[in-house]
Protein backbone atom coordinates (compact mmCIF):
# COMPACT_ATOMS: atom_id res chain seq x y z
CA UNK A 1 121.64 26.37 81.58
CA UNK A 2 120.04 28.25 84.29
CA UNK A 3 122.03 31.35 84.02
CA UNK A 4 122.51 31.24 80.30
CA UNK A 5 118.53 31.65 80.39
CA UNK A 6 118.55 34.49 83.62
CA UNK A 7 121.56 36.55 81.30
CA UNK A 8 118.83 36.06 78.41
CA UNK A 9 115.94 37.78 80.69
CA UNK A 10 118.56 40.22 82.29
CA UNK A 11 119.17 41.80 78.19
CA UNK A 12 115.54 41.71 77.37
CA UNK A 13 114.45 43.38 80.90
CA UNK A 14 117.11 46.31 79.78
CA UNK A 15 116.09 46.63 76.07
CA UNK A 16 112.33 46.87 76.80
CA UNK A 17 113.92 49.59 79.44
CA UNK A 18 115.96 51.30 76.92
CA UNK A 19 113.31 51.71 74.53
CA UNK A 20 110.68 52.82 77.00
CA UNK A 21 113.28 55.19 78.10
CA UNK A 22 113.65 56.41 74.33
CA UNK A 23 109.80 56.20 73.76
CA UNK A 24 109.21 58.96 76.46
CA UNK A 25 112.37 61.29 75.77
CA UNK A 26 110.66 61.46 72.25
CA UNK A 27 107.42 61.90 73.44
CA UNK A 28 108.57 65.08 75.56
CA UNK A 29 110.58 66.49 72.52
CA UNK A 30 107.32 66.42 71.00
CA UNK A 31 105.23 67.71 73.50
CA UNK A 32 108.17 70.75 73.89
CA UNK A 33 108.08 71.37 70.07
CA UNK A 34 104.69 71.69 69.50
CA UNK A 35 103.96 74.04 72.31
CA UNK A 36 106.41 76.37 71.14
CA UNK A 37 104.53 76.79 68.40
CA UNK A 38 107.36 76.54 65.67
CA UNK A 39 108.03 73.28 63.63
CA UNK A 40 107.74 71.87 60.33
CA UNK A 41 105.65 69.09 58.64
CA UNK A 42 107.36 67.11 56.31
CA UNK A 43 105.26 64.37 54.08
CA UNK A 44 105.98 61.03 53.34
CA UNK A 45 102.72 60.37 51.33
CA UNK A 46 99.91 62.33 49.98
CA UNK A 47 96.10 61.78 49.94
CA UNK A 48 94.66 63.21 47.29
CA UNK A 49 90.30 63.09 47.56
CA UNK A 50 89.43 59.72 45.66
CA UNK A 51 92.48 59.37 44.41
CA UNK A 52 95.81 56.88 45.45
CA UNK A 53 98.15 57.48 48.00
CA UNK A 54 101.66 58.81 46.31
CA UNK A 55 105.25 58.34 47.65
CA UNK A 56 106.77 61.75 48.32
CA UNK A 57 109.86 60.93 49.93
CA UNK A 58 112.26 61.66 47.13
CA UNK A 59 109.85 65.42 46.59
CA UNK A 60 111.11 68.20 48.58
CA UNK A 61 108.02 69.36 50.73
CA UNK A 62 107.32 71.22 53.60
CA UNK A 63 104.74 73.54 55.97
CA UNK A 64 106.92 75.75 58.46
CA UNK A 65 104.33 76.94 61.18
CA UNK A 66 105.40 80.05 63.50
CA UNK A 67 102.42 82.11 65.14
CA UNK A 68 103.78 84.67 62.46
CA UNK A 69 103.86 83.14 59.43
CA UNK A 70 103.32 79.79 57.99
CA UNK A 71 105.15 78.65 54.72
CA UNK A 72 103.86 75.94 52.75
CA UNK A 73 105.44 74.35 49.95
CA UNK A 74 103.23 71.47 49.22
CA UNK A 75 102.86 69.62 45.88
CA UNK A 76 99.24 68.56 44.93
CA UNK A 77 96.89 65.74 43.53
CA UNK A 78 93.65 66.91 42.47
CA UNK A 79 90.79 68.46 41.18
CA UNK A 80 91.96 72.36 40.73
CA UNK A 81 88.74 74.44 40.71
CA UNK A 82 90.15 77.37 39.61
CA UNK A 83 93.79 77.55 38.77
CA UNK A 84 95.97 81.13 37.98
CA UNK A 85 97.11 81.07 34.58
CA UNK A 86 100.79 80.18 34.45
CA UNK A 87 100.73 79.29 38.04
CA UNK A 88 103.14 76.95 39.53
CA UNK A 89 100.89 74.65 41.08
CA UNK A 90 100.96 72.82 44.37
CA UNK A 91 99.82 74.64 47.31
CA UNK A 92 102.61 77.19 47.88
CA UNK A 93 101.80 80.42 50.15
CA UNK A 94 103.88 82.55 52.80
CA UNK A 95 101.60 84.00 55.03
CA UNK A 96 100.58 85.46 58.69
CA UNK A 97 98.01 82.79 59.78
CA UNK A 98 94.31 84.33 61.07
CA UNK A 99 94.05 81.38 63.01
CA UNK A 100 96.59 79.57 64.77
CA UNK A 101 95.57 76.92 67.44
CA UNK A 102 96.97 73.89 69.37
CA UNK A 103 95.14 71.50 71.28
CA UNK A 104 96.55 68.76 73.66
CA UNK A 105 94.55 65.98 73.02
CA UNK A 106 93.00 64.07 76.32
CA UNK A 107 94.73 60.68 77.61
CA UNK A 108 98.23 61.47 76.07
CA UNK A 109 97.15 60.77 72.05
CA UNK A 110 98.67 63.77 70.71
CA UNK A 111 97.98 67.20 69.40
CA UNK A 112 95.79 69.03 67.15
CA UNK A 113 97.11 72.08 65.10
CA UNK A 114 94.35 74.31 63.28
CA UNK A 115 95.08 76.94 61.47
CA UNK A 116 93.47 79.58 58.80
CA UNK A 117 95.68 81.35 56.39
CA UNK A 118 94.12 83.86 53.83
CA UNK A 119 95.89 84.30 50.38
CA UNK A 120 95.36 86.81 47.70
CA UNK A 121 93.16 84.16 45.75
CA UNK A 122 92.62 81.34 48.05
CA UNK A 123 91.86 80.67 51.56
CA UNK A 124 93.25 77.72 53.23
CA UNK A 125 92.25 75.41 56.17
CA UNK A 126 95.34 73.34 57.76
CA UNK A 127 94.39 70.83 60.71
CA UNK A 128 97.42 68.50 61.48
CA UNK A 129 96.90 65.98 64.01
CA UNK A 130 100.57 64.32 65.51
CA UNK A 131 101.18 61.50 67.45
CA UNK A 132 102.58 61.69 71.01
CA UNK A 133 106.19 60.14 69.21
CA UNK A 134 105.97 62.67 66.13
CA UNK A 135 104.16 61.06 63.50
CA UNK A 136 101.39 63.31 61.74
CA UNK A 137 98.32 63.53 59.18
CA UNK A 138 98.16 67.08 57.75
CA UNK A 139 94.79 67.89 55.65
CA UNK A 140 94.46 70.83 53.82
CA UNK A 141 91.05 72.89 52.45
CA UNK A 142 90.54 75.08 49.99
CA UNK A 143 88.33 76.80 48.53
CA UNK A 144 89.91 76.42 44.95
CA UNK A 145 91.31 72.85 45.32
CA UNK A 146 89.64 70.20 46.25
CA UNK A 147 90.95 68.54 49.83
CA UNK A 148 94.02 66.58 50.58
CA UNK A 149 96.01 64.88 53.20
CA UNK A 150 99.35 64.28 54.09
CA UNK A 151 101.03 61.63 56.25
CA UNK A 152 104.71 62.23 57.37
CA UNK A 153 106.32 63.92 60.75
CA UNK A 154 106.75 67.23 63.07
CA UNK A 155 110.21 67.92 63.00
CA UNK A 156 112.47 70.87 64.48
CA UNK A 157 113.14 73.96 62.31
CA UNK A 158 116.30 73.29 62.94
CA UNK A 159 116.59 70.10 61.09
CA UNK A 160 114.94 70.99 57.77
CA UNK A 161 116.78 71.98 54.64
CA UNK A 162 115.55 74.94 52.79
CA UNK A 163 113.65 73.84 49.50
């Protein structure tokens, strides 16, 4: 009975191991991707201001930052200010951003991404906070639309499909 019970220790002691071990290989991809400065956000649910949260993982979505450009293809929830006639809606822009900053976050919580993008009608205010394992809240300004926030994940640019 004895060593039935020290093999049952011996398998826990290496799981707890193994996933530590996997925890902090994920936590460095993280750290590595987001100070290079190119990734993408992809949601899982969206935020809209007052509003309930809504599944997005069957809509195709997606903000591509790069210190040269970021591309968002975003659907929205909201309260539209002003709207283009004919326009396709969401937040959708391609653009160099005037701001583009990341901030390590003290104590090993994470990052914070702020960024500024100017449009021809719109002006937009992106601050995505991630998690030291991936996991991210995106909230987007604008001075047309009212606020809303994302939750979903930093991935590689690598990994993500084109919409």
């Amino acid at each position: 009975m004895i060593s039935v019970f020290a093999t049952g220790f011996a398998q826990e002691t290496t799981k707890k191991a193994a996933r530590e071990k996997s925890r902090i290989e994920k936590q460095h991809q993280i750290d590595t991707l987001i100070n290079s400065k190119v990734f993408v956000f992809i949601a899982t649910r969206a935020l809209p201001l007052g509003g309930n949260s809504i599944d997005l993982t069957t809509n195709p979505n997606s903000v591509k930052f790069h210190p040269d450009v970021i591309e968002s293809y975003m659907p929205f929830f909201g309260r539209a200010y002003s709207a283009e006639y004919g326009g396709e809606g969401g937040i959708k822009f391609k653009a160099k951003p005037k701001e583009f900053d990341v901030v390590t976050l003290k104590g090993g919580k994470g990052f914070e991404i702020n960024a500024t993008v100017s449009v021809t009608r719109d002006y937009y205010k992106l601050t995505l906070h991630v998690s030291p394992e991936g996991g991210a809240t995106l909230t987007i300004n604008s001075n047309q639309k009212s606020a809303i926030s994302y939750f979903g994940n930093v991935v590689k640019s690598d990994d993500v499909k084109e919409n």
